[in-house]
Protein backbone atom coordinates (compact mmCIF):
# COMPACT_ATOMS: atom_id res chain seq x y z
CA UNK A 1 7.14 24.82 46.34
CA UNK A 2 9.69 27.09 47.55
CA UNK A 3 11.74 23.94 49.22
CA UNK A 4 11.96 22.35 45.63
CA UNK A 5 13.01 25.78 43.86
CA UNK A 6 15.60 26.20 46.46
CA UNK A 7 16.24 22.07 45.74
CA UNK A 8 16.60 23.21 42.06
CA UNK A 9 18.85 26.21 42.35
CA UNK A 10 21.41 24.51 44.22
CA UNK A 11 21.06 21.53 41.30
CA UNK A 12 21.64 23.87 38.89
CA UNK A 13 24.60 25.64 40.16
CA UNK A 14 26.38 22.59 41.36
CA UNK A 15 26.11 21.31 38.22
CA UNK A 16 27.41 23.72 35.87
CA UNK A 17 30.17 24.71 38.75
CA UNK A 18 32.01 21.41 37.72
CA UNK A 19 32.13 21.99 34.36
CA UNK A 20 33.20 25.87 34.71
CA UNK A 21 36.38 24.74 36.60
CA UNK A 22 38.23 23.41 33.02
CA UNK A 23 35.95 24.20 30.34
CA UNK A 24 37.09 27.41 28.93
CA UNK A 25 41.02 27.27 30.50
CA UNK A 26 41.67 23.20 29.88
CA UNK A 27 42.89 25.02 26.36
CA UNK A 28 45.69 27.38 27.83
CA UNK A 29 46.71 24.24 29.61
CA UNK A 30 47.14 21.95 27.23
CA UNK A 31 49.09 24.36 24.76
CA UNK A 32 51.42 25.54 27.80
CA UNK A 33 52.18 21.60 28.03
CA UNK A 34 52.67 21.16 24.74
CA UNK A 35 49.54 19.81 23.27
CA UNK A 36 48.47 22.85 21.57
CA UNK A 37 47.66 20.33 18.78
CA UNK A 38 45.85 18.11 20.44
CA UNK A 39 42.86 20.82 22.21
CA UNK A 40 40.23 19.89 19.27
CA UNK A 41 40.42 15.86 20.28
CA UNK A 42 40.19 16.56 24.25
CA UNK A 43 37.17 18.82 23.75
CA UNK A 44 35.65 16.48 20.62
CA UNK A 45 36.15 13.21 23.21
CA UNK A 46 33.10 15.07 25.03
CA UNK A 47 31.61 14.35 22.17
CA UNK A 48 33.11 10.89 21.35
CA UNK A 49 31.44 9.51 24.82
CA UNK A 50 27.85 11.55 24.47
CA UNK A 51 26.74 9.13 21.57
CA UNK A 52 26.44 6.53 23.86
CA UNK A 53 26.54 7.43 27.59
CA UNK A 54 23.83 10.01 27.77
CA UNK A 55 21.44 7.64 25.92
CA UNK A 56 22.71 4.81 28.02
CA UNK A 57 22.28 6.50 31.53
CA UNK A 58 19.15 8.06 30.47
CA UNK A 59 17.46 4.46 30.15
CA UNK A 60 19.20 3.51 33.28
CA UNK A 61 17.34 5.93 35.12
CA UNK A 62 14.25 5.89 33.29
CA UNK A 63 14.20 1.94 33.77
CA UNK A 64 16.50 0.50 36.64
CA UNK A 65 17.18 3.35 39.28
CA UNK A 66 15.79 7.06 40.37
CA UNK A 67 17.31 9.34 37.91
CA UNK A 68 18.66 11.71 41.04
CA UNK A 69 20.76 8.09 42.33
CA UNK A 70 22.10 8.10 38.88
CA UNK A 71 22.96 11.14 39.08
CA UNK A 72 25.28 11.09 41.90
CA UNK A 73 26.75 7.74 41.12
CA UNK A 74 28.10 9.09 37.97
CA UNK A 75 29.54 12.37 39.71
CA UNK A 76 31.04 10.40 42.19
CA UNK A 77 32.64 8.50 39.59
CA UNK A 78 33.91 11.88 37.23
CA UNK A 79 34.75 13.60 40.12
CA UNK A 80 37.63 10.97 41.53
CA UNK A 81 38.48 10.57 37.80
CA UNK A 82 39.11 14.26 37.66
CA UNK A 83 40.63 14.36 40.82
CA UNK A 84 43.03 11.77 39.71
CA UNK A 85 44.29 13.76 36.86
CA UNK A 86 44.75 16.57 38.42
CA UNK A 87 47.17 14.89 40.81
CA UNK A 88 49.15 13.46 38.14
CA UNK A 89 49.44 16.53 36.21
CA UNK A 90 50.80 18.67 39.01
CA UNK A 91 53.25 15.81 40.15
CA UNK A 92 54.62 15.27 36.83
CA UNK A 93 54.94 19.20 35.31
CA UNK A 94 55.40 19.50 31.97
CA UNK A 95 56.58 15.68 31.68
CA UNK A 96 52.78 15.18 31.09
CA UNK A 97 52.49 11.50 29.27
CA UNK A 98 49.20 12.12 26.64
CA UNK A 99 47.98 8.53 27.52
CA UNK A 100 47.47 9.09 31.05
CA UNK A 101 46.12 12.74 31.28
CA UNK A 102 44.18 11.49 28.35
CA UNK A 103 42.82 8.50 29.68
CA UNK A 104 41.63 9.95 32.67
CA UNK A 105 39.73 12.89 31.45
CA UNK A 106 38.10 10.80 29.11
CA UNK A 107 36.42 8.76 31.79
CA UNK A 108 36.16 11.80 33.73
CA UNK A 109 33.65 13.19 30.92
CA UNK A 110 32.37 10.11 30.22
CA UNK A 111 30.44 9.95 33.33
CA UNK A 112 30.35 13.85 33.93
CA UNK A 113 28.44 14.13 30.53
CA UNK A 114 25.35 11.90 31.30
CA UNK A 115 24.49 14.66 34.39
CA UNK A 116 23.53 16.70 32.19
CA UNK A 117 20.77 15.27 30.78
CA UNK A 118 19.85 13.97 33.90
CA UNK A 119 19.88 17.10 35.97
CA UNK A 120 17.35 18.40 33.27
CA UNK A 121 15.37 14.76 34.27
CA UNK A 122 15.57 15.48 37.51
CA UNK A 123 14.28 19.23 37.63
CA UNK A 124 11.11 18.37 35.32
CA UNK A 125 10.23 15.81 37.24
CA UNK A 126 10.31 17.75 40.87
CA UNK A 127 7.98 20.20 38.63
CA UNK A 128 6.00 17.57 37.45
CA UNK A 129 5.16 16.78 41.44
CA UNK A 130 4.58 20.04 42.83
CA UNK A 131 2.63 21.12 39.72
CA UNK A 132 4.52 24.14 38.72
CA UNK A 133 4.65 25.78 35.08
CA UNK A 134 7.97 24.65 33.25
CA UNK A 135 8.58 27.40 30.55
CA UNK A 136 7.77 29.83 32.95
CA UNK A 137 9.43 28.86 35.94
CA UNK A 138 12.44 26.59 34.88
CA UNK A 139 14.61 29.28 33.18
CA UNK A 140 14.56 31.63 35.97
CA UNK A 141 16.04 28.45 38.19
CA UNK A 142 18.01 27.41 35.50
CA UNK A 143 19.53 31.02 35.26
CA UNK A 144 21.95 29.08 38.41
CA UNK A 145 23.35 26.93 36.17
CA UNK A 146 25.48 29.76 34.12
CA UNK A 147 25.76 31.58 37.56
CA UNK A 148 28.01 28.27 39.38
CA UNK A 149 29.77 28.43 36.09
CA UNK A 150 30.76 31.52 36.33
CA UNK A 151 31.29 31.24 40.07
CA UNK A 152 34.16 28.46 39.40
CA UNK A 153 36.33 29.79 36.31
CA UNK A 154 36.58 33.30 38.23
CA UNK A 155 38.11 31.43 40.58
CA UNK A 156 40.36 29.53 38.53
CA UNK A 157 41.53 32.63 36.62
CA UNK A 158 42.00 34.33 40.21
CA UNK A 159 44.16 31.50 42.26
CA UNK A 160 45.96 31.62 38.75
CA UNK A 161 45.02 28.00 37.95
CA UNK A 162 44.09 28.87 34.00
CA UNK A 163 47.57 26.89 32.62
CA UNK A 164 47.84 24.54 35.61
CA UNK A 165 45.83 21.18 35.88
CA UNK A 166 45.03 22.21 39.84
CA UNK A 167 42.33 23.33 37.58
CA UNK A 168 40.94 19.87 37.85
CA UNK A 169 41.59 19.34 41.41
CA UNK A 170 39.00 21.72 41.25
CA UNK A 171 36.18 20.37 39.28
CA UNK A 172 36.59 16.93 41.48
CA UNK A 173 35.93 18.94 44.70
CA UNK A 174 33.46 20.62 43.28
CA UNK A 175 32.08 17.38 41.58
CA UNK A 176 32.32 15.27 45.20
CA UNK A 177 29.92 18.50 47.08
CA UNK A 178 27.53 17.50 43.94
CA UNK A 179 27.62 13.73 44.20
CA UNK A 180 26.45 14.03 47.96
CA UNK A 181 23.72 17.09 47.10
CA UNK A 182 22.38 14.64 44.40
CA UNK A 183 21.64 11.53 47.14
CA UNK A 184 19.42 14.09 49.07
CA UNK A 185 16.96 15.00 45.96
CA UNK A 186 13.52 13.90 45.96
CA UNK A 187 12.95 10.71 44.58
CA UNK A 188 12.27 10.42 40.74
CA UNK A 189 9.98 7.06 40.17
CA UNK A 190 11.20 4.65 37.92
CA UNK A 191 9.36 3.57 34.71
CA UNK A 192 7.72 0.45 35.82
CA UNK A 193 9.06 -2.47 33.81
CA UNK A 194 10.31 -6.44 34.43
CA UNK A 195 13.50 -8.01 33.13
CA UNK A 196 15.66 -5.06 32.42
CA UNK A 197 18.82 -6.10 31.22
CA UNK A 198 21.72 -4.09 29.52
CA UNK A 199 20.35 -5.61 26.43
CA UNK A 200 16.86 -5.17 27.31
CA UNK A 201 17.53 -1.34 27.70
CA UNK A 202 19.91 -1.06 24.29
CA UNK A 203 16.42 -1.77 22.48
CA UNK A 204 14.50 0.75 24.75
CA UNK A 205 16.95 3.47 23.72
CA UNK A 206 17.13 2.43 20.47
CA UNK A 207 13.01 2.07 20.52
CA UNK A 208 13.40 5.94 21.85
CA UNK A 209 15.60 7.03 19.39
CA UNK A 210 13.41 5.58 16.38
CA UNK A 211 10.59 6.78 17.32
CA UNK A 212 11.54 10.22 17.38
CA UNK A 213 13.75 10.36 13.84
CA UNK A 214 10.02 8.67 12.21
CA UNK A 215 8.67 12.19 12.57
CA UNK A 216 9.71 14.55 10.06
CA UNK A 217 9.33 17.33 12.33
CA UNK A 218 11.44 15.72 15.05
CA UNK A 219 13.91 14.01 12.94
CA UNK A 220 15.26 17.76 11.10
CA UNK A 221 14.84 18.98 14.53
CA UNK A 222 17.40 16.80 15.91
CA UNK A 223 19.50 17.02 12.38
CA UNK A 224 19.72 21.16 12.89
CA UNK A 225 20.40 20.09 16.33
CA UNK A 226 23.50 18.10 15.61
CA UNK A 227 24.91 21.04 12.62
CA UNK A 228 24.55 23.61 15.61
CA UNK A 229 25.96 21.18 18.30
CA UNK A 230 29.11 21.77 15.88
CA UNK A 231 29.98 24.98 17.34
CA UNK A 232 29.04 24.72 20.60
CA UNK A 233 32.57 23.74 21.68
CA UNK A 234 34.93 25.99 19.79
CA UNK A 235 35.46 29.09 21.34
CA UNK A 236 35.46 27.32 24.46
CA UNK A 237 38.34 25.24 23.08
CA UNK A 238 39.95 28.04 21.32
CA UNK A 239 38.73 31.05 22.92
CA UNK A 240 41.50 31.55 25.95
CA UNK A 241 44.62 29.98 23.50
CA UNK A 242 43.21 32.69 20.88
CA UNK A 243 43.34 35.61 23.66
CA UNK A 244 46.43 34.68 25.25
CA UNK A 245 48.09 34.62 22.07
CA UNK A 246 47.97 38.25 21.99
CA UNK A 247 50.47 38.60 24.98
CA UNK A 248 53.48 38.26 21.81
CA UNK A 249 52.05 41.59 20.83
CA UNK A 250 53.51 44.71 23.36
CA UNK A 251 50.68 46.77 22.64
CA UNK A 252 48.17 43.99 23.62
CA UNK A 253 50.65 42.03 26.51
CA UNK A 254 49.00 43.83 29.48
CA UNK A 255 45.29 44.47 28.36
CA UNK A 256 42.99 43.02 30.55
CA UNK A 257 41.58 40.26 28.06
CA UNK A 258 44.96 38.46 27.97
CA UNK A 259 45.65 38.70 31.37
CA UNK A 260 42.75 37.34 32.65
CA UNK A 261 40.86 35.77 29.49
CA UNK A 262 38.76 33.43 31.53
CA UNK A 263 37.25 36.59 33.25
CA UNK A 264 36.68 37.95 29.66
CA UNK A 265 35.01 34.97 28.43
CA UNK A 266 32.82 34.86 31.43
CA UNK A 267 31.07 37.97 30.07
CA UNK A 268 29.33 35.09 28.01
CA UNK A 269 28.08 33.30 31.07
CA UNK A 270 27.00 36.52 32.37
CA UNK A 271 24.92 36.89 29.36
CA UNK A 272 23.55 33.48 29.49
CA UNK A 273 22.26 34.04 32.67
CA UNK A 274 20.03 37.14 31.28
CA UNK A 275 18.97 35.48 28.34
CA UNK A 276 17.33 32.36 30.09
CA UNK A 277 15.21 35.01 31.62
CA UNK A 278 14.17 36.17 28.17
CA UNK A 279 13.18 31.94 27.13
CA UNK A 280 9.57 31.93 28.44
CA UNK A 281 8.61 35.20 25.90
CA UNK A 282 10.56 34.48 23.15
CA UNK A 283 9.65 30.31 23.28
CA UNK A 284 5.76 31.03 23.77
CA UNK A 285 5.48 33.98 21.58
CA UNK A 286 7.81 33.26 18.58
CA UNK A 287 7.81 29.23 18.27
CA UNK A 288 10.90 26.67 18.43
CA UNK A 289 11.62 27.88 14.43
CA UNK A 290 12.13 31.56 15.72
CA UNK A 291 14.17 30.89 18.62
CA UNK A 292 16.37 28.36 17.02
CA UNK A 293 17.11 30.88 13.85
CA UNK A 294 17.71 33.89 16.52
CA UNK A 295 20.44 31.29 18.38
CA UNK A 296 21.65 30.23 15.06
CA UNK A 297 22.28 33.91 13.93
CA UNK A 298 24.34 34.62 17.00
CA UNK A 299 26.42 31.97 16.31
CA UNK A 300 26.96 33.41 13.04
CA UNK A 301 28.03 36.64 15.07
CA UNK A 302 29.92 35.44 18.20
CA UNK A 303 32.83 34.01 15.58
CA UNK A 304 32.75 37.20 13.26
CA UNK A 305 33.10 39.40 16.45
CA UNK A 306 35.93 36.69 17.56
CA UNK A 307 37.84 37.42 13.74
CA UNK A 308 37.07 41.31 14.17
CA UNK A 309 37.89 42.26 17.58
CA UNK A 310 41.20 42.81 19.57
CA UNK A 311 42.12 43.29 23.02
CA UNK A 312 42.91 47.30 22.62
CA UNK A 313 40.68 49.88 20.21
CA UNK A 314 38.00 46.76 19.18
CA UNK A 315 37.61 45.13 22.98
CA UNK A 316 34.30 46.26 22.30
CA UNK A 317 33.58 43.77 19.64
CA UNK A 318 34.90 40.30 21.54
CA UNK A 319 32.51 42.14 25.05
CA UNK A 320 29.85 41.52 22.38
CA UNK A 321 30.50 38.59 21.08
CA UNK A 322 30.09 37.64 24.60
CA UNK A 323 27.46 39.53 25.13
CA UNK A 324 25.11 37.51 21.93
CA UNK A 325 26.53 34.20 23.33
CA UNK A 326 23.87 34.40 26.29
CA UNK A 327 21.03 34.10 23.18
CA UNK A 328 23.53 31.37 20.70
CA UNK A 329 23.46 29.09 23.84
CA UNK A 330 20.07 29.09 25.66
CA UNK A 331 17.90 29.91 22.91
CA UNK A 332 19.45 26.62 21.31
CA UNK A 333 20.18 24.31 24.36
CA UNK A 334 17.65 25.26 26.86
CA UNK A 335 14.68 25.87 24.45
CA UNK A 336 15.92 22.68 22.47
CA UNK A 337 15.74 20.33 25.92
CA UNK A 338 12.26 22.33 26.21
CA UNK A 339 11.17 21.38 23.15
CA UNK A 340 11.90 18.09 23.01
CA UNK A 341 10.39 17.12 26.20
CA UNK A 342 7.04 19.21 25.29
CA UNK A 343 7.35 16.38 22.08
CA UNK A 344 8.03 13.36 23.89
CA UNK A 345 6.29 10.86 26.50
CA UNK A 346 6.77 11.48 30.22
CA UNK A 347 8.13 8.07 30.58
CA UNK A 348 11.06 8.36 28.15
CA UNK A 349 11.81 11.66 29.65
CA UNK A 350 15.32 11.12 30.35
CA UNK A 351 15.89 8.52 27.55
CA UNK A 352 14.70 11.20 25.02
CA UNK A 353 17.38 14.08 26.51
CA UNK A 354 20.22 11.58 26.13
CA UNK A 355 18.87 11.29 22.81
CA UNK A 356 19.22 15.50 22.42
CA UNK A 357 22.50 15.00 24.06
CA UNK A 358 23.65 12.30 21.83
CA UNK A 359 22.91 14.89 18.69
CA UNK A 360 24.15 17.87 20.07
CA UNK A 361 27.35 17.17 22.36
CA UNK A 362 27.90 13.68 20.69
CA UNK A 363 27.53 13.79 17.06
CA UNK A 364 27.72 17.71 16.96
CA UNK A 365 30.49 18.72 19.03
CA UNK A 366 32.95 15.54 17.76
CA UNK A 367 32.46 16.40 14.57
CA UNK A 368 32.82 20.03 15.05
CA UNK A 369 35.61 19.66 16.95
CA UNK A 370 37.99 17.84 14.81
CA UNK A 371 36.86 19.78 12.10
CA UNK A 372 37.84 23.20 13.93
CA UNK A 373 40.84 21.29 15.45
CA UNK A 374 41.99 20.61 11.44
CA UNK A 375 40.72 24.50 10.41
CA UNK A 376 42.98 25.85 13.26
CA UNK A 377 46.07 23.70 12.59
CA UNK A 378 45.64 24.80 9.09
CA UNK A 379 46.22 28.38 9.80
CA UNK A 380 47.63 28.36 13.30
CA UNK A 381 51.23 27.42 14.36
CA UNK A 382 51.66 25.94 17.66
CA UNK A 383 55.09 25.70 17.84
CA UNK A 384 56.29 29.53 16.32
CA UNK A 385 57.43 32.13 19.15
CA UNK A 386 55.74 34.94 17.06
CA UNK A 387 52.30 36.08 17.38
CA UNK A 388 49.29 34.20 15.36
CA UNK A 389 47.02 36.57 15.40
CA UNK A 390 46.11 36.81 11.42
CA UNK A 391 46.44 33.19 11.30
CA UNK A 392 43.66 32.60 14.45
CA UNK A 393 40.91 35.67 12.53
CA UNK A 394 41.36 33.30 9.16
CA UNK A 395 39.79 30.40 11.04
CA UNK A 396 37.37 32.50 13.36
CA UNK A 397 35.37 33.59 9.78
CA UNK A 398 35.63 30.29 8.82
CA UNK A 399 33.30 29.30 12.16
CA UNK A 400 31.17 32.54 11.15
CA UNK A 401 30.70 31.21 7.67
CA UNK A 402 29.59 27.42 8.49
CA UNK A 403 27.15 28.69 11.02
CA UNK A 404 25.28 31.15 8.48
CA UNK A 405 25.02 28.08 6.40
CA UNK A 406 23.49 26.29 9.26
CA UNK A 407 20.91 29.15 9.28
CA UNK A 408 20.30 29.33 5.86
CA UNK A 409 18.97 25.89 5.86
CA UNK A 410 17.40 25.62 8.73
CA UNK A 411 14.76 28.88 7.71
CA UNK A 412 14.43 26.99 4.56
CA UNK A 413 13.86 23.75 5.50
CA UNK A 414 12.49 22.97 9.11
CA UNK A 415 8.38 23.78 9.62
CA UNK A 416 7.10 22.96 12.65
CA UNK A 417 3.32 21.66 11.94
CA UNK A 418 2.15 22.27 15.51
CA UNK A 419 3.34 25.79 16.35
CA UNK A 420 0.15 26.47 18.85
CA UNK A 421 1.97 23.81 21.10
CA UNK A 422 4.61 26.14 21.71
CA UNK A 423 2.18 29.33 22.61
């Protein structure tokens, strides 16, 4: 048992270490460049790809090969992708061509996204063989995920890497180490099945997906799912460009926020880390409903706190903001992949988290994104020298307003008829 927790926390951090490299400064980046504009589509594209990859993988490895070889072909594959853009940004400057840095990221994600469901595959079926309690002992391991992600955009924002693509020089190193730790994971067993074809396996997804939306309970589940996926992306888009944007105020130039914003922000991962510790009494005392509407709520307040706060006298108010991030994350993503595999057959395991994937960072997080891109461009002006600070709190309540809509129906509309499941 303790080989395959030590198996797990290395899984863990590896795997949210890539994503930590670029997620929170790929922003700063792409306005220094010039494609302030453009942040909402690179972050919704994350989206874009997770309504078909995740699903598509997940049957892969449920049907054709181990989930853990699946898992390392398609770092392999994001990491050199990554790799490559990273090259071509620092060689060509600020004489970035859209197209190309585009093109690669997008198949970076593409095949980055997929790991995700598949490292949560992969960890409940290693607890699966050595027989160990999942809500009790998966979010302590888990806790490793937020702690590589912190781990690798420190050290962007210290080597200074938060406007420069060496950022993702960085995620494909990282990416490669994870590739090669994947190969050595115990084997996952494959679903036992003749004549699987790409064809064969569109129907088993689609088979999957159906026969979770034919439950009621399952099908608003997902829908609530998908309306709370929409804001999973936004300060993590908008977040650094919104802090930086105070350096065009003297009073504000040399705080420590917009100096170093990604080690700011990171408060949030800090807090994510306690808060997974805090999943196995809040899931089996309170119920998926409960924990849902307490994640929902903090949505509600991590954008308020963003449209309040400043980096002098109110500091305090974006520290918590990051601070009820830890409970507007994991008590929605963590409890949500917990739920949803207490609800669905072993054997569809991973085909049923691409399908939680596909509603949360696919549908969710595209549409949120190019609806937060359109909100910001509304108010915010890229191109002015002056200081959009007014402009950036206008759209920040306009986050804190769609989420405590989200809420409101939720609490009226989704009851769970098996709560005692979830005791």
């Amino acid at each position: 048992m303790r080989k395959s927790k030590l198996q797990l926390i290395g899984l863990n951090f590896l795997e949210f270490a890539v994503w930590g490299t670029y997620q929170i400064s790929m922003g700063t980046y792409l306005a220094h460049i010039g494609f302030g504009e453009q942040i909402g589509l690179f972050y919704a594209i994350q989206g874009i790809v997770a309504l078909l990859m995740p699903t598509l993988v997940g049957g892969i490895a449920d049907y054709c090969l181990p989930a853990q070889r699946v898992l390392g072909i398609c770092h392999g594959i994001s990491a050199l992708s990554m790799l490559a853009v990273g090259y071509y940004g620092w060689v060509s400057g600020e004489n970035v061509s859209f197209m190309w840095l585009f093109g690669g990221y997008t198949i970076g994600v593409a095949f980055y996204l997929p790991t995700i469901g598949l490292s949560y595959s992969v960890a409940y079926t290693i607890f699966d063989q050595v027989g160990m309690d999942l809500v009790k002992y998966y979010p302590p391991i888990r806790v490793f995920g937020p702690v590589g992600f912190i781990v690798s955009m420190c050290l962007v924002d210290l080597l200074g890497f938060q406007d420069s693509p060496l950022q993702f020089l960085c995620c494909g190193i990282i990416g490669l180490l994870m590739a090669f730790y994947s190969f050595a994971l115990p084997d996952c067993p494959v679903r036992a099945s003749s004549g699987n074809t790409i064809g064969s396996l569109f129907v088993k997804m689609g088979t999957t997906a159906l026969s979770m939306f034919r439950r009621r309970e399952m099908c608003l589940f997902l829908v609530f799912s998908m309306l709370t996926g929409a804001s999973l992306q936004i300060t993590n888009g908008f977040g650094n460009p919104y802090l930086t944007n105070f350096s065009r105020i003297p009073e504000y130039a040399e705080t420590f926020g917009v100096r170093h914003a990604n080690l700011l922000i990171s408060l949030s991962q800090i807090s994510e880390t306690c808060c997974l510790l805090l999943i196995p009494y809040f899931f089996r005392r309170l119920g998926i409903k409960r924990v849902m509407q307490v994640a929902m709520l903090a949505w509600v307040l991590r954008f308020a706190l963003f449209a309040a706060g400043n980096p002098g006298d109110r500091v305090w108010m974006f520290v918590l903001s990051m601070v009820v991030y830890g409970m507007a994350f994991d008590f929605f993503n963590v409890s949500g992949s917990l739920y949803v595999n207490m609800e669905t057959d072993p054997s569809l395991r991973s085909s049923a988290q691409g399908v939680f994937l596909m509603m949360t960072i696919g549908v969710g997080c595209t549409v949120g994104m190019l609806g937060a891109q359109a909100v910001v461009n509304h108010f915010v002006d890229f191109g002015s020298i002056d200081a959009q600070v007014i402009e950036w709190k206008y759209a920040w309540w306009c986050f804190s307003a769609y989420a405590l809509v989200v809420l409101l129906l939720f609490s009226l509309l989704f009851h769970p008829k098996k709560p005692a499941k979830l005791v």
